[in-house]
PDB file of N, CA and C in Angstrom:
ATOM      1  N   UNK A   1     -16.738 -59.260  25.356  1.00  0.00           N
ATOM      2  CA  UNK A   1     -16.691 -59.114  23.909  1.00  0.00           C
ATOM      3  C   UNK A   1     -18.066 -58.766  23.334  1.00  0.00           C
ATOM      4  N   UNK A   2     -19.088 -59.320  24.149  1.00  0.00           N
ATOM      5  CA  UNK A   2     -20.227 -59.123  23.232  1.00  0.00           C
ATOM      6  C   UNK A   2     -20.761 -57.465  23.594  1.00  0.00           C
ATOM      7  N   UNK A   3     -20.346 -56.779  24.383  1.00  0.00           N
ATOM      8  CA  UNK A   3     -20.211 -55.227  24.866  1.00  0.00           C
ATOM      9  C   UNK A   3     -19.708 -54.659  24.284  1.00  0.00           C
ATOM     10  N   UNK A   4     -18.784 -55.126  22.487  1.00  0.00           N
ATOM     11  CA  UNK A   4     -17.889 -54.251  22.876  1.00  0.00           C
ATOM     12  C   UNK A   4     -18.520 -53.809  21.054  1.00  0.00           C
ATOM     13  N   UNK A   5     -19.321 -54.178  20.266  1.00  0.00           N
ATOM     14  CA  UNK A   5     -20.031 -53.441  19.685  1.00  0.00           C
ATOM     15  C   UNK A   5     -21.184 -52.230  19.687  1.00  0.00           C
ATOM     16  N   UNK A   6     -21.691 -53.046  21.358  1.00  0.00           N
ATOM     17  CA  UNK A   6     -22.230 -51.720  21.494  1.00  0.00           C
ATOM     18  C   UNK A   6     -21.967 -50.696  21.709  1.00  0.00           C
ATOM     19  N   UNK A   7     -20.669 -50.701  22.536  1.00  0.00           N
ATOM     20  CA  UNK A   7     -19.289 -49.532  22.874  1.00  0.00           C
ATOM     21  C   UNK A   7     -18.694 -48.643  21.657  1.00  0.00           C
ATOM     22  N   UNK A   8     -19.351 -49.398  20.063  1.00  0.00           N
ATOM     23  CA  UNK A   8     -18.510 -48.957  19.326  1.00  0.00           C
ATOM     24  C   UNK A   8     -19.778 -48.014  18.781  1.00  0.00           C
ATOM     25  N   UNK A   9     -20.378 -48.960  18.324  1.00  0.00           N
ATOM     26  CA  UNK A   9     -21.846 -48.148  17.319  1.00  0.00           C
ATOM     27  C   UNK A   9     -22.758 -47.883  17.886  1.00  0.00           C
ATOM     28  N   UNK A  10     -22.751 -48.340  19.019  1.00  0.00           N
ATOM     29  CA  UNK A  10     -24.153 -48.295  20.161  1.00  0.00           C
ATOM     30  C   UNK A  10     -25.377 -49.362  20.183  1.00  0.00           C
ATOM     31  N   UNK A  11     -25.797 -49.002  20.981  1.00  0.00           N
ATOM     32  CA  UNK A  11     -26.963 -50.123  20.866  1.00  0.00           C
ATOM     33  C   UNK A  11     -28.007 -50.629  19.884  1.00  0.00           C
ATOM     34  N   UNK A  12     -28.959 -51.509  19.694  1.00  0.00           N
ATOM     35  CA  UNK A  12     -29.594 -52.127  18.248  1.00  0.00           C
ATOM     36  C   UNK A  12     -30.644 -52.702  19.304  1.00  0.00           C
ATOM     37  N   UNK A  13     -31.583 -51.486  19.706  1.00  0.00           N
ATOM     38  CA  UNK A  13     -32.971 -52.077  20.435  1.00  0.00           C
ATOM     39  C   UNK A  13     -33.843 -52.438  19.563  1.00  0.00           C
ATOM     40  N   UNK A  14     -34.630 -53.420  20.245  1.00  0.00           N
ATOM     41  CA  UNK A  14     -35.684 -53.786  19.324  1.00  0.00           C
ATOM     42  C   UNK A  14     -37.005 -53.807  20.612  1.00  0.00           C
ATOM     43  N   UNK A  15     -37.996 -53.853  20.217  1.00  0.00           N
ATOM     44  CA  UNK A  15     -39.800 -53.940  21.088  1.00  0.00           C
ATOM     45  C   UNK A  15     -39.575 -55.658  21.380  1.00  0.00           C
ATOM     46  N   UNK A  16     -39.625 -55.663  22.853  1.00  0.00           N
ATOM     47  CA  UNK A  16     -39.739 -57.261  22.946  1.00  0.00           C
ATOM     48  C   UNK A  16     -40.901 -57.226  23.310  1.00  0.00           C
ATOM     49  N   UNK A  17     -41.604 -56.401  23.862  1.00  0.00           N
ATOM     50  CA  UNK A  17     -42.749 -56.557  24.549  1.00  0.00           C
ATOM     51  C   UNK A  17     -43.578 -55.119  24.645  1.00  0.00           C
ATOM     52  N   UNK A  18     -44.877 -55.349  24.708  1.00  0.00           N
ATOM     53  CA  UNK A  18     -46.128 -54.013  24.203  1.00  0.00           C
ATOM     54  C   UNK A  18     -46.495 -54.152  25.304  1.00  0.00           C
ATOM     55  N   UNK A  19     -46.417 -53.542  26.247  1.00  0.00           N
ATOM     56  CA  UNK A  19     -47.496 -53.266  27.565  1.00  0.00           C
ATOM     57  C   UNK A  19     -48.295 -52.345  27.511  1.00  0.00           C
ATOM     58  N   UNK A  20     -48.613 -51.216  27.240  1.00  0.00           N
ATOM     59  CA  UNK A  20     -49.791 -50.557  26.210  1.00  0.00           C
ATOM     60  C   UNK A  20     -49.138 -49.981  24.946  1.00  0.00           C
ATOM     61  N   UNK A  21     -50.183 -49.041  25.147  1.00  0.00           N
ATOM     62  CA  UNK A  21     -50.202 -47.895  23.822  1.00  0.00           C
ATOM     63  C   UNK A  21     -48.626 -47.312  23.850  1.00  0.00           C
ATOM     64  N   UNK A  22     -48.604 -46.692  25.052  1.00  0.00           N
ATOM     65  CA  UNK A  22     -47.509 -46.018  25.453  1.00  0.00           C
ATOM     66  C   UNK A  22     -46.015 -46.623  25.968  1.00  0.00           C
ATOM     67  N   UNK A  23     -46.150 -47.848  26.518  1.00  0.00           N
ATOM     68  CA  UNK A  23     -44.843 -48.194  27.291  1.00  0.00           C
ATOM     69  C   UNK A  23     -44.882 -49.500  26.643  1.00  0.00           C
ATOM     70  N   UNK A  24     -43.496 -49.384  26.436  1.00  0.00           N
ATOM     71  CA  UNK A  24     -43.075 -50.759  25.882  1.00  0.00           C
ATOM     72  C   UNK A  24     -41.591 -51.181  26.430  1.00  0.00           C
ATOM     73  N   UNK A  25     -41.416 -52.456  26.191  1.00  0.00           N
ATOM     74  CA  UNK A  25     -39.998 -52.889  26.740  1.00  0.00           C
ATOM     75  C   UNK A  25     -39.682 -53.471  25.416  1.00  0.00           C
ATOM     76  N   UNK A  26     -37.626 -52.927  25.685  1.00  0.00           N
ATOM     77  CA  UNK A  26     -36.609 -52.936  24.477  1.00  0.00           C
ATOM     78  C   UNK A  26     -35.376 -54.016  24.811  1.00  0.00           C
ATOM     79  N   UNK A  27     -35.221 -54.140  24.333  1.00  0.00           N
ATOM     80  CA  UNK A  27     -33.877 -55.170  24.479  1.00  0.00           C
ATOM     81  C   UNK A  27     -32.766 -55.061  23.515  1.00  0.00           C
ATOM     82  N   UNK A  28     -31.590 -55.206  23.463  1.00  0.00           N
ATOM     83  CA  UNK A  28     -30.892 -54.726  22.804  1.00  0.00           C
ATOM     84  C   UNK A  28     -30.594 -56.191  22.186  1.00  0.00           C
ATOM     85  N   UNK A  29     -30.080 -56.343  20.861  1.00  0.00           N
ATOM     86  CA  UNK A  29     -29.773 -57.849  20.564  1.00  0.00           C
ATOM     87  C   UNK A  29     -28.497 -57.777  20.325  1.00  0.00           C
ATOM     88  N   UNK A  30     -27.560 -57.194  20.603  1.00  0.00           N
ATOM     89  CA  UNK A  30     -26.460 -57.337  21.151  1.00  0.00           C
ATOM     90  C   UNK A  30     -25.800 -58.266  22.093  1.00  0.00           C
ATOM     91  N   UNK A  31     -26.216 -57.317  23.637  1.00  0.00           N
ATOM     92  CA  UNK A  31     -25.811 -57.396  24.699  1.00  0.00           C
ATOM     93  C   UNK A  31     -27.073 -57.553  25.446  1.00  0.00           C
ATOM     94  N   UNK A  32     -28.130 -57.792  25.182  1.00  0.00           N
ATOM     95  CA  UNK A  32     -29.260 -58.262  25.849  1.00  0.00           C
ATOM     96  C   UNK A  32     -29.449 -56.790  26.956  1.00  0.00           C
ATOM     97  N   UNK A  33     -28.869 -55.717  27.109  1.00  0.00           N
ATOM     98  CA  UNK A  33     -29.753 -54.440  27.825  1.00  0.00           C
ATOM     99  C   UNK A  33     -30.959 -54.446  28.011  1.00  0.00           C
ATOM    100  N   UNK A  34     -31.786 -54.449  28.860  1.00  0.00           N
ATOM    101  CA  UNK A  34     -32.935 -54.204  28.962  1.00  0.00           C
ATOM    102  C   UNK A  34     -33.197 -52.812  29.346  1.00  0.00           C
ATOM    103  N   UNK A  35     -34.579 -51.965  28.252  1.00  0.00           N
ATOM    104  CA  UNK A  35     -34.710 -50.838  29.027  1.00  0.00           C
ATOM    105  C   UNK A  35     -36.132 -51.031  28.819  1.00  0.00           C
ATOM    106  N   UNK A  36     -37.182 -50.124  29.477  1.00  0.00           N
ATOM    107  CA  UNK A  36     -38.252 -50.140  29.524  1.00  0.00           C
ATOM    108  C   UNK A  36     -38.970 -48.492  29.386  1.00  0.00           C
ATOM    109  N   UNK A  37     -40.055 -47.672  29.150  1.00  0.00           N
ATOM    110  CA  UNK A  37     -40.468 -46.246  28.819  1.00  0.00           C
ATOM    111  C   UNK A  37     -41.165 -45.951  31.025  1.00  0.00           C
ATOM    112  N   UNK A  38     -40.466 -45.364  30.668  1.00  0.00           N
ATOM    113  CA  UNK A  38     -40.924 -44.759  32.639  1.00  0.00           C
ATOM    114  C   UNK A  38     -42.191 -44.018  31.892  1.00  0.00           C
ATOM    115  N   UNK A  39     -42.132 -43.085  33.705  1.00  0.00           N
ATOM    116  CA  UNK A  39     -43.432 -42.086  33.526  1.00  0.00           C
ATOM    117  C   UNK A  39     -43.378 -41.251  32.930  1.00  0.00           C
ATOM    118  N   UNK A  40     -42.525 -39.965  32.607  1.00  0.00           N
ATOM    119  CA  UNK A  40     -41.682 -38.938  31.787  1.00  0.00           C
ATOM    120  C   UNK A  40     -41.570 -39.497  30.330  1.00  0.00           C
ATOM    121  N   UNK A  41     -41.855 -41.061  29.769  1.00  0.00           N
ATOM    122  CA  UNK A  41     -41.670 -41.136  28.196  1.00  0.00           C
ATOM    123  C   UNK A  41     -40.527 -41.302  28.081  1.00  0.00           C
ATOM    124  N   UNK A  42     -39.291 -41.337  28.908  1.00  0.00           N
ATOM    125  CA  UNK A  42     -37.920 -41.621  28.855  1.00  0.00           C
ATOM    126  C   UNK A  42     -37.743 -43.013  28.708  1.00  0.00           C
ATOM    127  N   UNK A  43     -36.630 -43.540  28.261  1.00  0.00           N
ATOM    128  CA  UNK A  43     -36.102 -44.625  28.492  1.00  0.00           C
ATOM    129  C   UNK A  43     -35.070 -44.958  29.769  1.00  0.00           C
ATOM    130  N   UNK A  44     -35.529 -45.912  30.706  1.00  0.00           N
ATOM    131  CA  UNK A  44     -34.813 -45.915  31.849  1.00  0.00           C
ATOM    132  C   UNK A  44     -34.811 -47.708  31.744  1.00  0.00           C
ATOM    133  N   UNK A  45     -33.498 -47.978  32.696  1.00  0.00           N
ATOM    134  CA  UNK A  45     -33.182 -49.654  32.915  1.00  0.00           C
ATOM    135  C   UNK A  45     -33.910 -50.316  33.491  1.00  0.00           C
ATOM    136  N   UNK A  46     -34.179 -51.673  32.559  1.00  0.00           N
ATOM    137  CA  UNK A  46     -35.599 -52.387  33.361  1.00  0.00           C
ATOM    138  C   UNK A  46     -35.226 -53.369  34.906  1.00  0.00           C
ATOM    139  N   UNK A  47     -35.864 -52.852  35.753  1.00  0.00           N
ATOM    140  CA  UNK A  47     -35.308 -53.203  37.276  1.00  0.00           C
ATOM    141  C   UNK A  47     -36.439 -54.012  37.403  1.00  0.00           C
ATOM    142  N   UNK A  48     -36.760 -55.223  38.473  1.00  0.00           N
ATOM    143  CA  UNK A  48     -37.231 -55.874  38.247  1.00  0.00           C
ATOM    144  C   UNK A  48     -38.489 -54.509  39.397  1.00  0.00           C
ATOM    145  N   UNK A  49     -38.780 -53.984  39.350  1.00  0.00           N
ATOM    146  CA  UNK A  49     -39.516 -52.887  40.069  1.00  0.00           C
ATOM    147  C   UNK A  49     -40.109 -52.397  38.847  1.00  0.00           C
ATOM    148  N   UNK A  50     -39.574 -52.171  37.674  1.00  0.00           N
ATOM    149  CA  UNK A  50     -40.226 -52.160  36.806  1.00  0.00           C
ATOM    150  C   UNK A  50     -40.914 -52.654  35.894  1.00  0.00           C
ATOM    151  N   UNK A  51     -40.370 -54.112  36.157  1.00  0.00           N
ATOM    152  CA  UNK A  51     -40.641 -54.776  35.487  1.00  0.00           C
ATOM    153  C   UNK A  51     -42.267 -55.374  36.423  1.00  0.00           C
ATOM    154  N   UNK A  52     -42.453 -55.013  37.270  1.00  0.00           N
ATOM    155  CA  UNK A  52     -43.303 -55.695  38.257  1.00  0.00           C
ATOM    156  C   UNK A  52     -44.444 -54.587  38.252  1.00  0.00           C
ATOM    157  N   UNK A  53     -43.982 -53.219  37.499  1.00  0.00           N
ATOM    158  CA  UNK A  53     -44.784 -52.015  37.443  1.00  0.00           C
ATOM    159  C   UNK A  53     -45.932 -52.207  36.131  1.00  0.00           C
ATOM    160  N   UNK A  54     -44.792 -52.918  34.973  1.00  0.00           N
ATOM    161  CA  UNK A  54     -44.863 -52.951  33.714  1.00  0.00           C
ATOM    162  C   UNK A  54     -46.216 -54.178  33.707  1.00  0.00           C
ATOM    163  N   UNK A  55     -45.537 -55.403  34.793  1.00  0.00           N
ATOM    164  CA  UNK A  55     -46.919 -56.343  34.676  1.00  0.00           C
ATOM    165  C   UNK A  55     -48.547 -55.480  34.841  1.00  0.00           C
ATOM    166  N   UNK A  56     -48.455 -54.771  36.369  1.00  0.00           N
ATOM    167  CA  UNK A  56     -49.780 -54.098  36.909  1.00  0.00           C
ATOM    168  C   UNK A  56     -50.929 -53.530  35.503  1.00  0.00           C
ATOM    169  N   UNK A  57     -49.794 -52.755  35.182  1.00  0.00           N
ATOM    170  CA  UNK A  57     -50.142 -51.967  33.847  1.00  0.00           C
ATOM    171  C   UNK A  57     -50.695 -52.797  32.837  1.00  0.00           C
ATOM    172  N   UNK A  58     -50.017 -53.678  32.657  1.00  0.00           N
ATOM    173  CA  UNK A  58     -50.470 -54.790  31.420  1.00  0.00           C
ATOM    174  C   UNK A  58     -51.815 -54.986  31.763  1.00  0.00           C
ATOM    175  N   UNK A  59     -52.107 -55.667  32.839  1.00  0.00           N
ATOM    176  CA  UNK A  59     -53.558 -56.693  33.013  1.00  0.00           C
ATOM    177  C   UNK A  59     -54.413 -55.353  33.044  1.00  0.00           C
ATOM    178  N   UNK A  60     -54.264 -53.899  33.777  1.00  0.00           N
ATOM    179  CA  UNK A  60     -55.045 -53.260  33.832  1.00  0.00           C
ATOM    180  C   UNK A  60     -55.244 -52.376  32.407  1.00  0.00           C
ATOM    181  N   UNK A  61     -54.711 -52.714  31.554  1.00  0.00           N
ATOM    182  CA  UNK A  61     -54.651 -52.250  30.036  1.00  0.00           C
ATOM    183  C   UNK A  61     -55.666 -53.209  29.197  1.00  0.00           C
ATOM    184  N   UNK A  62     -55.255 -54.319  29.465  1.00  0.00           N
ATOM    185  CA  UNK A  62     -56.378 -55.349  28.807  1.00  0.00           C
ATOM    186  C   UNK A  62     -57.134 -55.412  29.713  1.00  0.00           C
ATOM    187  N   UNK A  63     -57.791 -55.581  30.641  1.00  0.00           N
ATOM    188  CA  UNK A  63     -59.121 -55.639  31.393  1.00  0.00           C
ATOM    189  C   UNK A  63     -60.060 -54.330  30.621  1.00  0.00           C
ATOM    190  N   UNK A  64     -59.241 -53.114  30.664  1.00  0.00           N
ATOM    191  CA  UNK A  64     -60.168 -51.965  29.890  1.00  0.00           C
ATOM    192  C   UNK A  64     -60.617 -52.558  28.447  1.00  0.00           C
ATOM    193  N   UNK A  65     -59.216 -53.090  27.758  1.00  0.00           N
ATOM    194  CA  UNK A  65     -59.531 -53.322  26.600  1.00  0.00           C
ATOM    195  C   UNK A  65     -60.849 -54.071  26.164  1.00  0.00           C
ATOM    196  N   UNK A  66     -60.959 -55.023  27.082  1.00  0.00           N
ATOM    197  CA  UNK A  66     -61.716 -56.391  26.730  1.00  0.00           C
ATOM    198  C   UNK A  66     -63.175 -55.708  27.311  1.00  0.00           C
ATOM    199  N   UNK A  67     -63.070 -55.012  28.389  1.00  0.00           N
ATOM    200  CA  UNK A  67     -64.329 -54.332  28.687  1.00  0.00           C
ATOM    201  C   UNK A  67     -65.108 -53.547  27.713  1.00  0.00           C
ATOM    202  N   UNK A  68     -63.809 -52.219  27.086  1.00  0.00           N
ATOM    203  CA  UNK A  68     -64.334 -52.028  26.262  1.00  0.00           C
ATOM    204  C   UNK A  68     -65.175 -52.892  24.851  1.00  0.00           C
ATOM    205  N   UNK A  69     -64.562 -53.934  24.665  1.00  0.00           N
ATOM    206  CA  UNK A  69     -64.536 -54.802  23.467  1.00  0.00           C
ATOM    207  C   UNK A  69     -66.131 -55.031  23.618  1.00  0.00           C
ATOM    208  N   UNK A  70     -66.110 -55.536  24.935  1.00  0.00           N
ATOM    209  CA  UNK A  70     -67.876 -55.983  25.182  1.00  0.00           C
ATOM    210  C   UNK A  70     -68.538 -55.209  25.177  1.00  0.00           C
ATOM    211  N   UNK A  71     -68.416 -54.365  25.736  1.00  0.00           N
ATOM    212  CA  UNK A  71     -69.292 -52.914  25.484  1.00  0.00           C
ATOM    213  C   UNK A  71     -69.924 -52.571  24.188  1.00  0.00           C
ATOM    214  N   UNK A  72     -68.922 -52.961  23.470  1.00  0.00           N
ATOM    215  CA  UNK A  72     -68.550 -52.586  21.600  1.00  0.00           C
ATOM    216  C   UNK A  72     -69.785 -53.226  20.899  1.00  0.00           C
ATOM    217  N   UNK A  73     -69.623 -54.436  21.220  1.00  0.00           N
ATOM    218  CA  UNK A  73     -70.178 -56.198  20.785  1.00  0.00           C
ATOM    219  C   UNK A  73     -72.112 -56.154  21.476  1.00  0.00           C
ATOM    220  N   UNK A  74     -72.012 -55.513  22.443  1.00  0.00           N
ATOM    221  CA  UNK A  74     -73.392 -55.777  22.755  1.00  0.00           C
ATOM    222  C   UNK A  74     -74.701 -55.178  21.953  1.00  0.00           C
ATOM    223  N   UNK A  75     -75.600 -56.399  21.989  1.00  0.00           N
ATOM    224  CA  UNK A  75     -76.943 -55.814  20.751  1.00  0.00           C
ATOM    225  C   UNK A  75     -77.351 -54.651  20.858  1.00  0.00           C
ATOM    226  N   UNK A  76     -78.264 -53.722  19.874  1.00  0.00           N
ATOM    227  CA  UNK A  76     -78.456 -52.694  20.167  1.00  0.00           C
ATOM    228  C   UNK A  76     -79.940 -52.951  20.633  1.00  0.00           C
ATOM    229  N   UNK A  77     -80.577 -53.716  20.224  1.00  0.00           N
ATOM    230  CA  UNK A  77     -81.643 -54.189  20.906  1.00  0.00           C
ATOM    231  C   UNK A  77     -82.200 -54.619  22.483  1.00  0.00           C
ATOM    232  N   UNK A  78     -80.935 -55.197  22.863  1.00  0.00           N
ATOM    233  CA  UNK A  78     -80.783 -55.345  24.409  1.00  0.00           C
ATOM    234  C   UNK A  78     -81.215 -54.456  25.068  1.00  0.00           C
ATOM    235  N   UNK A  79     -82.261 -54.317  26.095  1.00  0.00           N
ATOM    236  CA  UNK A  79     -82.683 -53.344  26.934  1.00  0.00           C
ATOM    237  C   UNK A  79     -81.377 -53.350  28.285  1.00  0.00           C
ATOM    238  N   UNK A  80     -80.572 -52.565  28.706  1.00  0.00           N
ATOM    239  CA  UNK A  80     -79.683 -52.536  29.767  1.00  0.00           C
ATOM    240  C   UNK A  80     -80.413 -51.353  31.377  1.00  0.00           C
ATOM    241  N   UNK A  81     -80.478 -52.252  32.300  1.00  0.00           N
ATOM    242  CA  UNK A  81     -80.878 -51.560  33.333  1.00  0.00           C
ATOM    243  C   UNK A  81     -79.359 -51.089  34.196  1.00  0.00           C
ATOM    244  N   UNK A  82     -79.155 -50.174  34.656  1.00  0.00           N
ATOM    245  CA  UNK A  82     -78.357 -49.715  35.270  1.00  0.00           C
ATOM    246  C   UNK A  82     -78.652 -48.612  36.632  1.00  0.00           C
ATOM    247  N   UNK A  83     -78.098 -49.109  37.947  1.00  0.00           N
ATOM    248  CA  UNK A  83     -78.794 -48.696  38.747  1.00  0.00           C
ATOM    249  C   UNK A  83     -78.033 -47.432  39.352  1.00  0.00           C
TER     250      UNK A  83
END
């Protein structure tokens, strides 16, 4: 029964989750569907392969972020040696 609105009007995704800029995961509040944005920008079904793709991506999205952040934040006064 709870399938059978989406059968009628279709699905009612919403963003459950931001893994970057680009890929995000949807859920339908319906019928609970999960889909997730592949490589192509498509929407494809979240497999737990993707979902395990979707983690990698995450931490390596914020590690840049936060790198960048410090980068951002540091004095301009600071002398930086770099070898």
């Amino acid at each position: 029964m709870k399938n059978f609105h989406c059968k009628m009007f279709g699905h009612n995704f919403q963003i459950t989750r931001h893994v970057t800029y680009h890929v995000k995961e949807y859920a339908c509040k319906n019928c609970k569907k999960e889909l997730t944005t592949n490589s192509n920008g498509n929407l494809t079904e979240l497999t737990p392969k993707f979902k395990e793709i979707n983690d990698v991506l995450e931490r390596i999205h914020e590690r840049r972020r936060a790198r960048k952040l410090a980068k951002k934040n540091m004095p301009e006064n600071l002398l930086v040696f770099s070898h």
